[in-house]
N, C-alpha and C. Protein backbone atom coordinates (compact mmCIF):
# COMPACT_ATOMS: atom_id res chain seq x y z
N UNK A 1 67.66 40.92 -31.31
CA UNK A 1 66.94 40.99 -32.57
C UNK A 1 66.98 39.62 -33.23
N UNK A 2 65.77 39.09 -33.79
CA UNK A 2 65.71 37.64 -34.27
C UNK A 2 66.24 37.70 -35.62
N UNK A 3 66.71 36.74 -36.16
CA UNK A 3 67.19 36.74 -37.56
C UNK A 3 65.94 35.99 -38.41
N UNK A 4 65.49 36.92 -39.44
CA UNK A 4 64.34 36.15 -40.13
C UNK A 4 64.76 35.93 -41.71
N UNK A 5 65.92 36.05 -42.13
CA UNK A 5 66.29 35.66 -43.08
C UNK A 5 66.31 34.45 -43.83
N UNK A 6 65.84 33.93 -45.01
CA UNK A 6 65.09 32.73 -45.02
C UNK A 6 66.57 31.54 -45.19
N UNK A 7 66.02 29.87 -44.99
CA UNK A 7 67.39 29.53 -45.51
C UNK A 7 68.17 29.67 -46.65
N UNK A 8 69.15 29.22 -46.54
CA UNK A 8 70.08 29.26 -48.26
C UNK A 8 70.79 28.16 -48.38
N UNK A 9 70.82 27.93 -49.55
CA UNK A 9 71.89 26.40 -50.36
C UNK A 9 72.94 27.06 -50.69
N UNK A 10 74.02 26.76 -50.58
CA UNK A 10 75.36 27.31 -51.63
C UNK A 10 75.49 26.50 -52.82
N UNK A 11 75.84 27.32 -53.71
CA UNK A 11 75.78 26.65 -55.24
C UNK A 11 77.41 27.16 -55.59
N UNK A 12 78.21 25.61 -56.09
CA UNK A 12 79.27 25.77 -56.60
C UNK A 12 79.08 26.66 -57.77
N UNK A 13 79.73 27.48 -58.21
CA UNK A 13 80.07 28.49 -59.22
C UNK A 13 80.95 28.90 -59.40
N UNK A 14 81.81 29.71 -60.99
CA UNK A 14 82.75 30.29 -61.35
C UNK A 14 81.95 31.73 -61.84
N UNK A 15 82.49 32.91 -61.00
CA UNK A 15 82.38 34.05 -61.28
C UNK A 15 83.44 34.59 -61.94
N UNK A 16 82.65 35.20 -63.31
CA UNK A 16 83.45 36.17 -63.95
C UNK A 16 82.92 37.11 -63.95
N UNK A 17 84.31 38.36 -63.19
CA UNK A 17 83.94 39.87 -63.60
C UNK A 17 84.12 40.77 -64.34
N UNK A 18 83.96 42.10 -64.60
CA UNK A 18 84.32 42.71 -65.51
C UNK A 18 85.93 43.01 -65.32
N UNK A 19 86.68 43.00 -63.97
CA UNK A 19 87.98 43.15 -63.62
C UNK A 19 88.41 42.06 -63.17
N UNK A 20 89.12 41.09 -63.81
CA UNK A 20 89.99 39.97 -63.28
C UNK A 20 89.55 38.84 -64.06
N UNK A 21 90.01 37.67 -63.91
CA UNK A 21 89.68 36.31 -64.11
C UNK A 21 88.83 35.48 -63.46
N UNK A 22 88.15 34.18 -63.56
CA UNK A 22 86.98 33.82 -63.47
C UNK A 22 87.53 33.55 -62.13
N UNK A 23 86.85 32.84 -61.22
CA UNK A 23 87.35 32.80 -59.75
C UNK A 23 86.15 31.50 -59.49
N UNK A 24 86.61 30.39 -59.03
CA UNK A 24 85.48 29.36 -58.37
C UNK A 24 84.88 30.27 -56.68
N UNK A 25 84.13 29.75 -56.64
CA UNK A 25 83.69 29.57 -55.56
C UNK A 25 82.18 29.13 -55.24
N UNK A 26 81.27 29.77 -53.89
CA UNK A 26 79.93 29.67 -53.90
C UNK A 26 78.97 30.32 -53.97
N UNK A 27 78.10 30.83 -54.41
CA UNK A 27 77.03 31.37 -54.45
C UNK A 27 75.64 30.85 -53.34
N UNK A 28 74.71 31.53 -53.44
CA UNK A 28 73.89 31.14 -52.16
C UNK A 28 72.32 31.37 -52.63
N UNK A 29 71.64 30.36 -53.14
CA UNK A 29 70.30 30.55 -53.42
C UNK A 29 68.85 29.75 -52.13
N UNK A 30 67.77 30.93 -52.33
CA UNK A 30 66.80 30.36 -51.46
C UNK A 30 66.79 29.08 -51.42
N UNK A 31 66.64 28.40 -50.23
CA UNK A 31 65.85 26.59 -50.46
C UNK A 31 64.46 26.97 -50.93
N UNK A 32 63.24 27.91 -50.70
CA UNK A 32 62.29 27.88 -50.96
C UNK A 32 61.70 29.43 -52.00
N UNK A 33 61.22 29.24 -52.53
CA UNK A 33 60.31 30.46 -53.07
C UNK A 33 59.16 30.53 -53.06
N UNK A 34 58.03 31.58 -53.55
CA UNK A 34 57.09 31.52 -53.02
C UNK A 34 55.97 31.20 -54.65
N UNK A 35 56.70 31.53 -55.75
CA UNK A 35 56.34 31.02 -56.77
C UNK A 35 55.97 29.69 -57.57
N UNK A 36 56.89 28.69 -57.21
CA UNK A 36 57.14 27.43 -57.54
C UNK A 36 57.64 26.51 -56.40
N UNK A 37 57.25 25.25 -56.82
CA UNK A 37 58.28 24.28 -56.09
C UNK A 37 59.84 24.17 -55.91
N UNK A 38 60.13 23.83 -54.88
CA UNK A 38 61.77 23.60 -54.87
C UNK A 38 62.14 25.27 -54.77
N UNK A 39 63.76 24.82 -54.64
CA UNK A 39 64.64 26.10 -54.60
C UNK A 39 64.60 27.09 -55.53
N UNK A 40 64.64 28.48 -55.34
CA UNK A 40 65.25 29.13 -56.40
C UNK A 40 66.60 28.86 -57.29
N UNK A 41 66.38 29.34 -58.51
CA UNK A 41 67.04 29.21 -59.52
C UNK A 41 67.97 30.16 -59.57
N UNK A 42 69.85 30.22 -59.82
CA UNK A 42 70.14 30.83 -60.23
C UNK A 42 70.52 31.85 -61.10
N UNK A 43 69.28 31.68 -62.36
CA UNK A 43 68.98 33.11 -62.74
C UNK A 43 68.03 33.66 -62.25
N UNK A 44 67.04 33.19 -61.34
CA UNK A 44 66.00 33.88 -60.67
C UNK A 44 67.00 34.87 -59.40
N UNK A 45 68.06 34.11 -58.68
CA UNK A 45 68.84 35.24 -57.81
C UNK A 45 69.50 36.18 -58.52
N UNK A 46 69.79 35.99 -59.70
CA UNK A 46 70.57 36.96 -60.58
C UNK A 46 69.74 37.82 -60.93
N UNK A 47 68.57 37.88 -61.05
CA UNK A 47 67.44 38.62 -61.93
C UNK A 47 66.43 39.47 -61.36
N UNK A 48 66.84 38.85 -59.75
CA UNK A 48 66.49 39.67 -58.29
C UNK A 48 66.91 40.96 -58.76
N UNK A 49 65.67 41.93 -57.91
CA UNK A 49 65.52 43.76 -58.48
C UNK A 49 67.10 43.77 -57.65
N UNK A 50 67.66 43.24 -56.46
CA UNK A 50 68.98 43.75 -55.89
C UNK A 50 69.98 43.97 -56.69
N UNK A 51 70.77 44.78 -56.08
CA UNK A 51 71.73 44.91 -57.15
C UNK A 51 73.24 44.28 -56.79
N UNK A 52 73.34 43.06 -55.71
CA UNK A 52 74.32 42.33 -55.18
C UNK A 52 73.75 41.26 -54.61
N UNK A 53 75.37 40.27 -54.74
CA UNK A 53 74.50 39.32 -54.33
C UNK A 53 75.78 38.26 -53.53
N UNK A 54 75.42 37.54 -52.38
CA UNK A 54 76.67 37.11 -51.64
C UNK A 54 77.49 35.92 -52.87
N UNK A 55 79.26 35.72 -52.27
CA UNK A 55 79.79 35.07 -53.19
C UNK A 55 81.29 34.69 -52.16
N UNK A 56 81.16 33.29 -52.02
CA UNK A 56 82.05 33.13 -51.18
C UNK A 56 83.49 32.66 -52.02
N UNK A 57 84.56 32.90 -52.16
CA UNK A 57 85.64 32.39 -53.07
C UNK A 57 86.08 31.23 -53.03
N UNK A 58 86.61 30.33 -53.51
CA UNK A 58 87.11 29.40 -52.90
C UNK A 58 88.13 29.73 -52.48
N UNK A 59 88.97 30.38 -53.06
CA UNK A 59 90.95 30.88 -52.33
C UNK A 59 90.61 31.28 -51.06
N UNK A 60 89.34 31.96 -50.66
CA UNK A 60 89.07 32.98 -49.22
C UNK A 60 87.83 32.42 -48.89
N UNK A 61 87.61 32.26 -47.40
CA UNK A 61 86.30 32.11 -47.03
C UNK A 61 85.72 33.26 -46.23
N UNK A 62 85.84 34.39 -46.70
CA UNK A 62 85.23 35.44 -46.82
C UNK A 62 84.45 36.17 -47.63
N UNK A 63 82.92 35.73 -47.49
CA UNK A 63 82.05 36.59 -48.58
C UNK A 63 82.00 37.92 -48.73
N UNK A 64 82.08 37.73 -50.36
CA UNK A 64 82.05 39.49 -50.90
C UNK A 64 80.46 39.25 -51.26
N UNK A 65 80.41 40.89 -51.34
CA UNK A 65 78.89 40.76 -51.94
C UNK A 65 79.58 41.56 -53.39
N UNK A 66 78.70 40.85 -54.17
CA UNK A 66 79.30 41.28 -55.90
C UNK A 66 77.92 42.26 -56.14
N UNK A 67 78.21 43.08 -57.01
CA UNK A 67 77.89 43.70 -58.08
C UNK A 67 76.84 43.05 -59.01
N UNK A 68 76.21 43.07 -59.14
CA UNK A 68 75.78 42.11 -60.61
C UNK A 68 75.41 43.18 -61.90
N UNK A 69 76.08 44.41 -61.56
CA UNK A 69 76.14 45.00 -62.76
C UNK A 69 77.64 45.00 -63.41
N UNK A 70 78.39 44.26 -62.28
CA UNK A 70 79.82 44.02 -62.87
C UNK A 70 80.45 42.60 -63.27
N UNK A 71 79.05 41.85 -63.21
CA UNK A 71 79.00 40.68 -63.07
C UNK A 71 78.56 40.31 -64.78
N UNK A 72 79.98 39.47 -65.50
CA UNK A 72 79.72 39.42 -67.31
C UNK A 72 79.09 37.96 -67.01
N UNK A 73 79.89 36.73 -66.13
CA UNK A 73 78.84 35.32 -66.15
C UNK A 73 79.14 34.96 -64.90
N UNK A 74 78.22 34.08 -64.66
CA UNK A 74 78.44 33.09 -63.35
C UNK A 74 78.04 31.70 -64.23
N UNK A 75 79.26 30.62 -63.72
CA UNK A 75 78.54 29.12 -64.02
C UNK A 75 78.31 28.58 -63.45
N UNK A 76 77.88 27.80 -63.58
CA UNK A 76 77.30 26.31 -63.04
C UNK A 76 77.53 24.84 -63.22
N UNK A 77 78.30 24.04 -62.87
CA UNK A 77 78.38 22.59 -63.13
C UNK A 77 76.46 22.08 -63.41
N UNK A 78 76.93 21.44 -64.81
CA UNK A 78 75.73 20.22 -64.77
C UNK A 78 74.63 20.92 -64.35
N UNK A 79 73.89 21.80 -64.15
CA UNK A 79 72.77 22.09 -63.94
C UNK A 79 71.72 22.76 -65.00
N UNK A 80 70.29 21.91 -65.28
CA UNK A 80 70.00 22.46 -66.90
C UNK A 80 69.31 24.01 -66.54
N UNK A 81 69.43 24.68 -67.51
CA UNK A 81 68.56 25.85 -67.02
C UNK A 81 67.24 25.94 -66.92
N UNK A 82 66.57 25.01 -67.57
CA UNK A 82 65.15 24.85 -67.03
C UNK A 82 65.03 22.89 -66.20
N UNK A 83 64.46 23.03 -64.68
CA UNK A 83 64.57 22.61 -64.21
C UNK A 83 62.93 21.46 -64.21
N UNK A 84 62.13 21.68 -64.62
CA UNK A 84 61.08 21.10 -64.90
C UNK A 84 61.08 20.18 -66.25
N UNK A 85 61.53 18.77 -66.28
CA UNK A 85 61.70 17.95 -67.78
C UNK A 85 60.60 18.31 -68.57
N UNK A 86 59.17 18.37 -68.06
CA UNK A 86 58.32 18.83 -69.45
C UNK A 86 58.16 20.02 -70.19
N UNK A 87 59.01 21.37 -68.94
CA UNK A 87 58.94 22.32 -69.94
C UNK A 87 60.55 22.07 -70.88
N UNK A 88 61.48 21.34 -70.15
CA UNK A 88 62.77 21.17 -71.01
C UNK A 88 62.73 20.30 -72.44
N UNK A 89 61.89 19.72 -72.12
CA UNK A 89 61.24 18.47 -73.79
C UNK A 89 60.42 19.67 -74.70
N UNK A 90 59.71 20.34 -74.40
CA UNK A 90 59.08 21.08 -75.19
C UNK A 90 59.73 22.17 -76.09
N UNK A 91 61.06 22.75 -74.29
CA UNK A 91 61.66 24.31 -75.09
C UNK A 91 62.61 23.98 -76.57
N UNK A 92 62.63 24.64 -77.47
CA UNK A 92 63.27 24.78 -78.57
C UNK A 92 65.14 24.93 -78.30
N UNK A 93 65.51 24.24 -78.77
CA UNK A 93 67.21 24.42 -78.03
C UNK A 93 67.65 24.87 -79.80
N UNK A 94 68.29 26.33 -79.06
CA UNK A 94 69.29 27.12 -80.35
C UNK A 94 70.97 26.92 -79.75
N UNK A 95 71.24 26.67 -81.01
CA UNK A 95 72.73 27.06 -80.72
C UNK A 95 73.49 28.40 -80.94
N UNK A 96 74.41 28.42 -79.93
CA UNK A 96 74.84 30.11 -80.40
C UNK A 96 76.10 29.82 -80.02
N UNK A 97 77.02 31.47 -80.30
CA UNK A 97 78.06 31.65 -80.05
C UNK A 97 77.93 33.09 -79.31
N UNK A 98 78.18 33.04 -78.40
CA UNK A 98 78.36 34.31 -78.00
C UNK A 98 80.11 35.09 -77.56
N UNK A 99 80.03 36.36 -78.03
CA UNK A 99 81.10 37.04 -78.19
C UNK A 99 81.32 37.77 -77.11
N UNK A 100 82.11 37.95 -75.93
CA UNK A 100 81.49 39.19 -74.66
C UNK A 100 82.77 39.91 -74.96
N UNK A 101 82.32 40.88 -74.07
CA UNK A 101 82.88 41.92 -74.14
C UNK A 101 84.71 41.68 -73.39
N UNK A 102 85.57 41.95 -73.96
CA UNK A 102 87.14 41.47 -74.24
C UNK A 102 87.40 40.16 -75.09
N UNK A 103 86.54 39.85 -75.69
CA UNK A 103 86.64 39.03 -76.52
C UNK A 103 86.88 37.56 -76.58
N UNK A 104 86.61 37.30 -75.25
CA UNK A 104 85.92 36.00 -74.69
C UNK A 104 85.05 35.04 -75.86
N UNK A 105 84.62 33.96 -75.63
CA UNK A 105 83.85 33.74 -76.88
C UNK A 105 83.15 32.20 -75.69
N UNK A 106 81.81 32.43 -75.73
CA UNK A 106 80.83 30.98 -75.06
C UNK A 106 79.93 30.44 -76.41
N UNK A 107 80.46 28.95 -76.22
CA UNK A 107 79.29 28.31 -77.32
C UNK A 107 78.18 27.51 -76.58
N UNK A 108 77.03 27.43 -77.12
CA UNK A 108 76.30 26.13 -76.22
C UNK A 108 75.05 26.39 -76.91
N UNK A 109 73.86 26.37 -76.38
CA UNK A 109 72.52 26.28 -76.73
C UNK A 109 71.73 26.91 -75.57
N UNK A 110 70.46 27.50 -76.12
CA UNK A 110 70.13 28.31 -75.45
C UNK A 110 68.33 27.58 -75.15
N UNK A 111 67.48 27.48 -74.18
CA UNK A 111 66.66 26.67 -74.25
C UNK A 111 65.18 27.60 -74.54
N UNK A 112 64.46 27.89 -75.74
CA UNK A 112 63.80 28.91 -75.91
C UNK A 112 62.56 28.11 -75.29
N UNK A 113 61.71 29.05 -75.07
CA UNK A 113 60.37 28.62 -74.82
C UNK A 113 59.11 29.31 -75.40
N UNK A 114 59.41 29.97 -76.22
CA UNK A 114 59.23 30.39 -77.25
C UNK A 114 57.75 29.96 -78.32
N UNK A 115 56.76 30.30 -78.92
CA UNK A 115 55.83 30.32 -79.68
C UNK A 115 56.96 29.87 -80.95
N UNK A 116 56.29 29.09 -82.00
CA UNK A 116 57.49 28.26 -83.02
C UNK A 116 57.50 29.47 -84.04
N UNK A 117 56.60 30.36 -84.11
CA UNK A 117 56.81 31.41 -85.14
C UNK A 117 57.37 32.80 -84.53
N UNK A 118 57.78 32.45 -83.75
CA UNK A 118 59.54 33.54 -82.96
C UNK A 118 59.73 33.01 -81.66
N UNK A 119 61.05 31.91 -82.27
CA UNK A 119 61.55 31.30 -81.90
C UNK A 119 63.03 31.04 -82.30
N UNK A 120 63.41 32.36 -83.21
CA UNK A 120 64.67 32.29 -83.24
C UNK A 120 65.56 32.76 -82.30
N UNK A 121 66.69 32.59 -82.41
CA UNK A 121 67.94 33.33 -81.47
C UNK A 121 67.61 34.80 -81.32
N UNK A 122 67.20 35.68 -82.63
CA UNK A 122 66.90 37.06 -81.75
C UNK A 122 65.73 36.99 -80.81
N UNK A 123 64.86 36.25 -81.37
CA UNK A 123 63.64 36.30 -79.99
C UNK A 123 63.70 35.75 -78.95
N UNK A 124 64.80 34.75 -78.91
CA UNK A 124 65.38 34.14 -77.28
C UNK A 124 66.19 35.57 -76.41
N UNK A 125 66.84 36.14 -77.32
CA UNK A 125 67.57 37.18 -76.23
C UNK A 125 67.00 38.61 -76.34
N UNK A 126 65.42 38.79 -77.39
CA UNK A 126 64.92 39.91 -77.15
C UNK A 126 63.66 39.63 -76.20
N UNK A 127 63.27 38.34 -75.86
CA UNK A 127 62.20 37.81 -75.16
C UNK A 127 61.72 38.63 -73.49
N UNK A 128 62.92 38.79 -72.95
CA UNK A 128 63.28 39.94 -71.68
C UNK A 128 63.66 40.63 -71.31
N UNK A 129 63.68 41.00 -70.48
CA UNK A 129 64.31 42.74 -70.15
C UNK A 129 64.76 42.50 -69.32
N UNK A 130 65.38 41.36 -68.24
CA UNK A 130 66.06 40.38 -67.58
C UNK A 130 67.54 40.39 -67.81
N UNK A 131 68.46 41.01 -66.61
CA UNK A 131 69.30 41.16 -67.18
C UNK A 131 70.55 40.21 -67.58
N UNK A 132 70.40 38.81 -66.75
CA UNK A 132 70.62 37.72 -67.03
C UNK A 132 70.00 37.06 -68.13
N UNK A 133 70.84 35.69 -68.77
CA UNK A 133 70.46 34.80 -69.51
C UNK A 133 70.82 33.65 -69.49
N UNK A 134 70.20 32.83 -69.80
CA UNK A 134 71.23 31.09 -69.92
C UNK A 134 71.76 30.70 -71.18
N UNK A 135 72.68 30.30 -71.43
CA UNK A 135 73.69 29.44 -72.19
C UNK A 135 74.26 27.94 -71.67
N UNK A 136 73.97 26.94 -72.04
CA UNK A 136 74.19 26.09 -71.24
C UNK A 136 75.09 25.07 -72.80
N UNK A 137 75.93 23.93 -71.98
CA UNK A 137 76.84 22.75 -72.48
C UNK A 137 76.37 21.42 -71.95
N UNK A 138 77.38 20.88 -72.49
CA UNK A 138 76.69 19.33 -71.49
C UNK A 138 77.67 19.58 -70.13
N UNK A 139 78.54 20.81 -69.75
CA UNK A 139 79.23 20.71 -68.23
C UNK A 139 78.69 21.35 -67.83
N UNK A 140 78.42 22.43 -68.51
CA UNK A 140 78.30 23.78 -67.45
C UNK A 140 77.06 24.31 -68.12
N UNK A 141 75.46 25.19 -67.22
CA UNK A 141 74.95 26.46 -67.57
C UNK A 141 75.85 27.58 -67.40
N UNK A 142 75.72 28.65 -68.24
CA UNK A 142 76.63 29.98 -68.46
C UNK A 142 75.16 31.01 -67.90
N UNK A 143 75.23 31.14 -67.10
CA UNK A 143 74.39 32.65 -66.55
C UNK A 143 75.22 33.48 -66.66
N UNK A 144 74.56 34.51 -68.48
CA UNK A 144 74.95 35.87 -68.97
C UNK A 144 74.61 37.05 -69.18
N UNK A 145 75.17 38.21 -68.53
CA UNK A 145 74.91 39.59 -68.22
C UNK A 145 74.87 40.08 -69.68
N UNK A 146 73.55 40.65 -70.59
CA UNK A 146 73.51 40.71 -71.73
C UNK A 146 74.02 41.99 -71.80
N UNK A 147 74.33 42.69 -70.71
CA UNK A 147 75.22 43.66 -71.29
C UNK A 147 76.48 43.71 -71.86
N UNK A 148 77.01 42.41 -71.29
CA UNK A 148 78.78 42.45 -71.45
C UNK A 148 78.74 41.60 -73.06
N UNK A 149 77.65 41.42 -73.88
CA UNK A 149 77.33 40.54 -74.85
C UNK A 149 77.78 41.19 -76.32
N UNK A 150 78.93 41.41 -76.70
CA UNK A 150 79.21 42.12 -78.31
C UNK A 150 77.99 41.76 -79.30
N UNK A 151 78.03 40.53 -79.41
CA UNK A 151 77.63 39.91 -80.43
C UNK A 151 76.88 38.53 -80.44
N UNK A 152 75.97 38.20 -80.67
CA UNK A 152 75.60 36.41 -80.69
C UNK A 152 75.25 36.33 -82.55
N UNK A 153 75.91 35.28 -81.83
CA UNK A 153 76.00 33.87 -83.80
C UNK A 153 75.12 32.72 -83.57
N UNK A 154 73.71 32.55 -84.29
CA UNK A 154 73.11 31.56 -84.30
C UNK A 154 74.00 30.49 -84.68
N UNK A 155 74.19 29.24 -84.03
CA UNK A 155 75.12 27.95 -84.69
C UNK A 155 73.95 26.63 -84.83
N UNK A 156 74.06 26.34 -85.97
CA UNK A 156 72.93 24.87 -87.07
C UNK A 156 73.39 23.80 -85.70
């Protein structure tokens, strides 16, 4: 039987789950899609109808396949969440605080793309039905499961 599975990149990441502490390791996104140029995005694999997704640890080099309904964030070193500079100059950057669930707390900015007359923080995280989101710093994007989300604080 031929293997027609397309290629994959591994993407350094820290997974946090709903049971345990964050854990480094890799994640594994398309080199190609059929939508856009370049690789898929890791909230586009997160946002995939599947409901798992491979995750190699760093302590073990044995991939689990995770959950991504048990899945509160995955990060990312340095990578912006929108990957195209002219839609990143245009999108509206909010700051927030977000509160998750055990009482965790992520700050950063969120990159709206947004119409300027709703374009606040509730219309960045009522914008989809997507169950991922981005939060990003100047180290890390925060790809967040808006379920595990208590609370968000617009921050000036």
């Amino acid at each position: 039987m031929s293997d027609l599975s397309l290629p994959r990149t591994p993407v350094p990441a820290n997974l946090l789950l709903t049971q345990g502490v964050a854990q480094p390791g890799q994640i594994f996104v398309m080199e190609r899609v059929p939508h856009h140029d370049g690789p898929e995005t890791v909230l586009e694999l997160l946002n995939r109808p599947e409901g798992f997704f491979a995750f190699r640890p760093a302590a073990n080099h044995d991939v689990l396949l995770i959950s991504k309904v048990q899945t509160v964030s995955l990060s990312v070193d340095r990578q912006a969440p929108i990957a195209d500079p002219a839609r990143l100059s245009a999108a509206r950057m909010l700051g927030v605080e977000l509160v998750l669930t055990g009482g965790s707390k992520l700050g950063g900015w969120a990159s709206a793309e947004l119409p300027d007359h709703h374009a606040r923080l509730l219309d960045y995280l009522n914008a989809s039905r997507d169950p991922f989101f981005a939060v990003w710093t100047h180290a890390a994007t925060h790809y967040v499961n808006r379920a595990y989300v208590l609370y968000a604080r617009p921050l000036s």
